[in-house]
N, C-alpha and C. Protein backbone atom coordinates (compact mmCIF):
# COMPACT_ATOMS: atom_id res chain seq x y z
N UNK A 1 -7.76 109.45 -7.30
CA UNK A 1 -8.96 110.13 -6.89
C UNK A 1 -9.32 109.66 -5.49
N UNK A 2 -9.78 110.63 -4.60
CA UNK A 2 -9.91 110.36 -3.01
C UNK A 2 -11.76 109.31 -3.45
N UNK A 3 -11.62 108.65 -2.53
CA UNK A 3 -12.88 107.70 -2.39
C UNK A 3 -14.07 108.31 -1.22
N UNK A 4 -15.05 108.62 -1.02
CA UNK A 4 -15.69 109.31 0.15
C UNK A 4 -16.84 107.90 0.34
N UNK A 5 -16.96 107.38 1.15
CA UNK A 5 -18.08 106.65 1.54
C UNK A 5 -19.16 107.54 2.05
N UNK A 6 -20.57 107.07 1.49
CA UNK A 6 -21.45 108.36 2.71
C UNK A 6 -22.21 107.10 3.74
N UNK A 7 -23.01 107.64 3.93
CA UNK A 7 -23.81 106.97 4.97
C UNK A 7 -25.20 106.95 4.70
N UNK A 8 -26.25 105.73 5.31
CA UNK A 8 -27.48 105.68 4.84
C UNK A 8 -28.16 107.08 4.70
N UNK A 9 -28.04 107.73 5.29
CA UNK A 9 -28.64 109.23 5.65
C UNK A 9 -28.21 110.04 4.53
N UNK A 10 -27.13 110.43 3.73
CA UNK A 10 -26.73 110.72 2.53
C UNK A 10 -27.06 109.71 1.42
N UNK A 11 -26.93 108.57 1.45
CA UNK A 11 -27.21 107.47 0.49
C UNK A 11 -28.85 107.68 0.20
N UNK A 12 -29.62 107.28 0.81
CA UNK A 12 -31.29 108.25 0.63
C UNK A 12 -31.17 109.25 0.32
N UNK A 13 -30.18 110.44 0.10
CA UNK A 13 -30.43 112.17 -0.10
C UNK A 13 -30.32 111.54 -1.92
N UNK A 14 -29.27 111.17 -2.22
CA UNK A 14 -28.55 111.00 -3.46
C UNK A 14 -29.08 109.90 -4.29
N UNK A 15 -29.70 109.15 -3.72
CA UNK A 15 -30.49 107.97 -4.96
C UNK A 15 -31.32 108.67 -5.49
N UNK A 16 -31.94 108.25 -6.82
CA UNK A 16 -33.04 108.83 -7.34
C UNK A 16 -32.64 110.16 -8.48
N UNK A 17 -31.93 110.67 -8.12
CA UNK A 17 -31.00 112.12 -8.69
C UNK A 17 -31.41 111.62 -10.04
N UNK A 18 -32.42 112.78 -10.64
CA UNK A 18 -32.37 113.37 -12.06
C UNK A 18 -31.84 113.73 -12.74
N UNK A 19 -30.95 114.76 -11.83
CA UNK A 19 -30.59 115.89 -12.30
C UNK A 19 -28.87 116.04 -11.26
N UNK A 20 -27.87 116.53 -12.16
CA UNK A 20 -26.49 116.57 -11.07
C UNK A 20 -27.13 117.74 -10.11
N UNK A 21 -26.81 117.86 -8.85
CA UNK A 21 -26.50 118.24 -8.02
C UNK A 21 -25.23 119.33 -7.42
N UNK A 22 -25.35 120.49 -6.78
CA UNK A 22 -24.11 121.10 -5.72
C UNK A 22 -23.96 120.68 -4.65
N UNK A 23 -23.11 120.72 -4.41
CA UNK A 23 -22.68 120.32 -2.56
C UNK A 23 -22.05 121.92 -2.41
N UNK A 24 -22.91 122.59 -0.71
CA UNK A 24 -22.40 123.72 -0.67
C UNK A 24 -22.21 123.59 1.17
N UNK A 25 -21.55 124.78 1.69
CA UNK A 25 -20.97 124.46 2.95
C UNK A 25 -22.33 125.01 3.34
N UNK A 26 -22.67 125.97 4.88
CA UNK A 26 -23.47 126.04 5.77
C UNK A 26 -23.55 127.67 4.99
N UNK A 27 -22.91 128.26 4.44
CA UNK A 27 -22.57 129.89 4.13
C UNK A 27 -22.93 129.60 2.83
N UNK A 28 -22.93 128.74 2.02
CA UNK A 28 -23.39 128.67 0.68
C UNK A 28 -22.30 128.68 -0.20
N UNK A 29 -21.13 128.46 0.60
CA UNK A 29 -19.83 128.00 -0.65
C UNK A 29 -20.03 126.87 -1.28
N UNK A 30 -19.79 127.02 -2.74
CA UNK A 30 -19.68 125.68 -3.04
C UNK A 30 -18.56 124.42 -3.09
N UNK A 31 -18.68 123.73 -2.87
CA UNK A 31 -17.70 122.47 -2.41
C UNK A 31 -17.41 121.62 -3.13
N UNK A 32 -18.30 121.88 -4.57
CA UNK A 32 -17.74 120.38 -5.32
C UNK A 32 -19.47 120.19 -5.78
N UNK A 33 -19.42 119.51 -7.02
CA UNK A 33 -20.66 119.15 -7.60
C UNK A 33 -20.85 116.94 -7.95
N UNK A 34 -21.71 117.23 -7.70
CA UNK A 34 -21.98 115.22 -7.99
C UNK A 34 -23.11 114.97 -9.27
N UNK A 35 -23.02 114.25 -10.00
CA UNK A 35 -23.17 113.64 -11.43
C UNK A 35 -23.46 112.60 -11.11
N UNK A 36 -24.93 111.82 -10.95
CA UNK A 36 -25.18 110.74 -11.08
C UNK A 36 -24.57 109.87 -12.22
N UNK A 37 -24.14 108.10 -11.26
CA UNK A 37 -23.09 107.67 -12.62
C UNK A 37 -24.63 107.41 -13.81
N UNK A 38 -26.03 107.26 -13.82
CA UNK A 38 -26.76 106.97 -14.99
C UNK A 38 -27.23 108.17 -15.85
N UNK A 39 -26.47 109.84 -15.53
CA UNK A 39 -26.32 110.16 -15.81
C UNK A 39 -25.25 111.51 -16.60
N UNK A 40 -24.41 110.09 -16.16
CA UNK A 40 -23.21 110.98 -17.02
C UNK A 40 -23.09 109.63 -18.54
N UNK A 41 -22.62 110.98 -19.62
CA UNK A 41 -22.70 110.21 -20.95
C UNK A 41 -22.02 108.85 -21.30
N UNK A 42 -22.85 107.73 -21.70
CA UNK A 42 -22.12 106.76 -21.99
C UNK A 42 -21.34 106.52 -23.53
N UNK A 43 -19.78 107.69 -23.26
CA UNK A 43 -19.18 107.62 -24.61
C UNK A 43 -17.82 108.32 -23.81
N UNK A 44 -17.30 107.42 -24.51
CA UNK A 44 -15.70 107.60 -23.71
C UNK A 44 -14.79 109.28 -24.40
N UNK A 45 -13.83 109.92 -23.96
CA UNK A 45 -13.53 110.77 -23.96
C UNK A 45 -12.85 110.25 -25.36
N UNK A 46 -11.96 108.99 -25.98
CA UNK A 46 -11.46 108.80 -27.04
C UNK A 46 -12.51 108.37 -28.30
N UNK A 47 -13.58 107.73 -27.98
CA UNK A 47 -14.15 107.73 -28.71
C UNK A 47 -14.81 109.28 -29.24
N UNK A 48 -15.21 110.38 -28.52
CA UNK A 48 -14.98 112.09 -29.04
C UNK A 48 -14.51 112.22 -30.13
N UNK A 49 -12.94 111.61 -29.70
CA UNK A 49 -11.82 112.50 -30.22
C UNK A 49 -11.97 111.71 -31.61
N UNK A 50 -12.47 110.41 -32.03
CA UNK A 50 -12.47 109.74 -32.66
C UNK A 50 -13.55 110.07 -33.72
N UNK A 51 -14.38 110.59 -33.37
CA UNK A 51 -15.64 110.94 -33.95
C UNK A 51 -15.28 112.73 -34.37
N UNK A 52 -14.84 113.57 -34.12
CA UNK A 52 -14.37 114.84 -34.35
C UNK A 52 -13.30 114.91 -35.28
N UNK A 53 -12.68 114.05 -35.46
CA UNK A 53 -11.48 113.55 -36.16
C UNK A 53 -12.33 113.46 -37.82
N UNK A 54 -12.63 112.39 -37.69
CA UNK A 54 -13.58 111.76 -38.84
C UNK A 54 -14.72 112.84 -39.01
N UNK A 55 -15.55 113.34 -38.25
CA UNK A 55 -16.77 114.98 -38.70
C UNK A 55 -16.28 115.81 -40.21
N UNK A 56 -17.44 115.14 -41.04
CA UNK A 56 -17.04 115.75 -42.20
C UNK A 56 -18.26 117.01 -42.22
N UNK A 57 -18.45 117.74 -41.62
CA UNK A 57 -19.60 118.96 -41.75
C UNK A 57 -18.99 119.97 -42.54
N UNK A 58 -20.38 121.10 -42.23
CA UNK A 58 -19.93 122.49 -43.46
C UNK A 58 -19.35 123.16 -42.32
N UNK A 59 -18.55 124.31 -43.23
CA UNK A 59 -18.33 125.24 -42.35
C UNK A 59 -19.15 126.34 -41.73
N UNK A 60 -19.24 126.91 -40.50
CA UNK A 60 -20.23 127.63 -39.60
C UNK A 60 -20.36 128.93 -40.72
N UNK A 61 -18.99 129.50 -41.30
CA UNK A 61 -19.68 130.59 -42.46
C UNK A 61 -20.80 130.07 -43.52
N UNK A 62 -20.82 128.83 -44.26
CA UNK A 62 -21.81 128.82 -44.75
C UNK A 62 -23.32 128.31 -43.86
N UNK A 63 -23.20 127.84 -43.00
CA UNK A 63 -24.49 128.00 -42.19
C UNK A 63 -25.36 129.39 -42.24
N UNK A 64 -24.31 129.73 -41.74
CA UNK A 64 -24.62 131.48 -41.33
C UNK A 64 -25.18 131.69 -42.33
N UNK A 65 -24.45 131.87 -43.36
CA UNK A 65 -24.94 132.35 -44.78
C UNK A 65 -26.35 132.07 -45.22
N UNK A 66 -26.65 130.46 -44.94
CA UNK A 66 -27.84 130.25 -45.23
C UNK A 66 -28.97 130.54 -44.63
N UNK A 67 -28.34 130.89 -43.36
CA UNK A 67 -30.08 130.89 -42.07
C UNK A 67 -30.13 132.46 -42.69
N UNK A 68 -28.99 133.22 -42.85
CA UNK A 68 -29.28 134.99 -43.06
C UNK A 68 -30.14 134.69 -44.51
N UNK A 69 -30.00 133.66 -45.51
CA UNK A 69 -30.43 133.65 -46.53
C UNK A 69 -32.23 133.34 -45.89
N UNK A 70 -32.64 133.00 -45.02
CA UNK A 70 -33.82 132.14 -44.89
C UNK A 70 -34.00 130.88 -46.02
N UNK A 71 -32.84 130.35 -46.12
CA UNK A 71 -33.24 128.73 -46.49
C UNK A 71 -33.17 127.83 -45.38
C-alpha cells in the first residue's frame, strides 16, 4: 500500500472526522475516500468469517412469514 504523508494544513482538515470523508479533484471527480482509523470497525475480517460460520439463525423465509403474519 502507497504511504501519503500530508501536511499541517491537511492534518487540521482531517482530525476530528466523524464521519468518512471523499477526496474529489477541482471538477468534482472523485479520487479516493478516507475512513478515520477510530472509525473503522474494531473486528478483524477473520474473526467475520468466524462468527458467520458458527450463526445459527432462522431462515429469511420464515421471517418473512412471520412479519406478513403480524407476529
Amino acid at each position: 500500500m502507497t504511504q501519503v504523508i500530508v501536511d499541517a494544513e491537511m492534518l487540521s482538515k482531517l482530525s476530528g472526522l466523524a464521519e468518512p470523508l471523499v477526496f474529489c479533484d477541482q471538477q468534482g471527480r472523485v479520487l479516493g475516500h478516507f475512513v478515520p482509523d477510530d472509525l473503522k470497525p474494531g473486528i478483524s475480517m477473520e474473526e467475520l468469517r468466524q462468527r458467520s460460520a458458527t450463526f445459527q439463525g432462522k431462515p429469511l423465509s420464515d421471517l418473512l412469514s412471520k412479519w406478513e403474519k403480524g407476529a
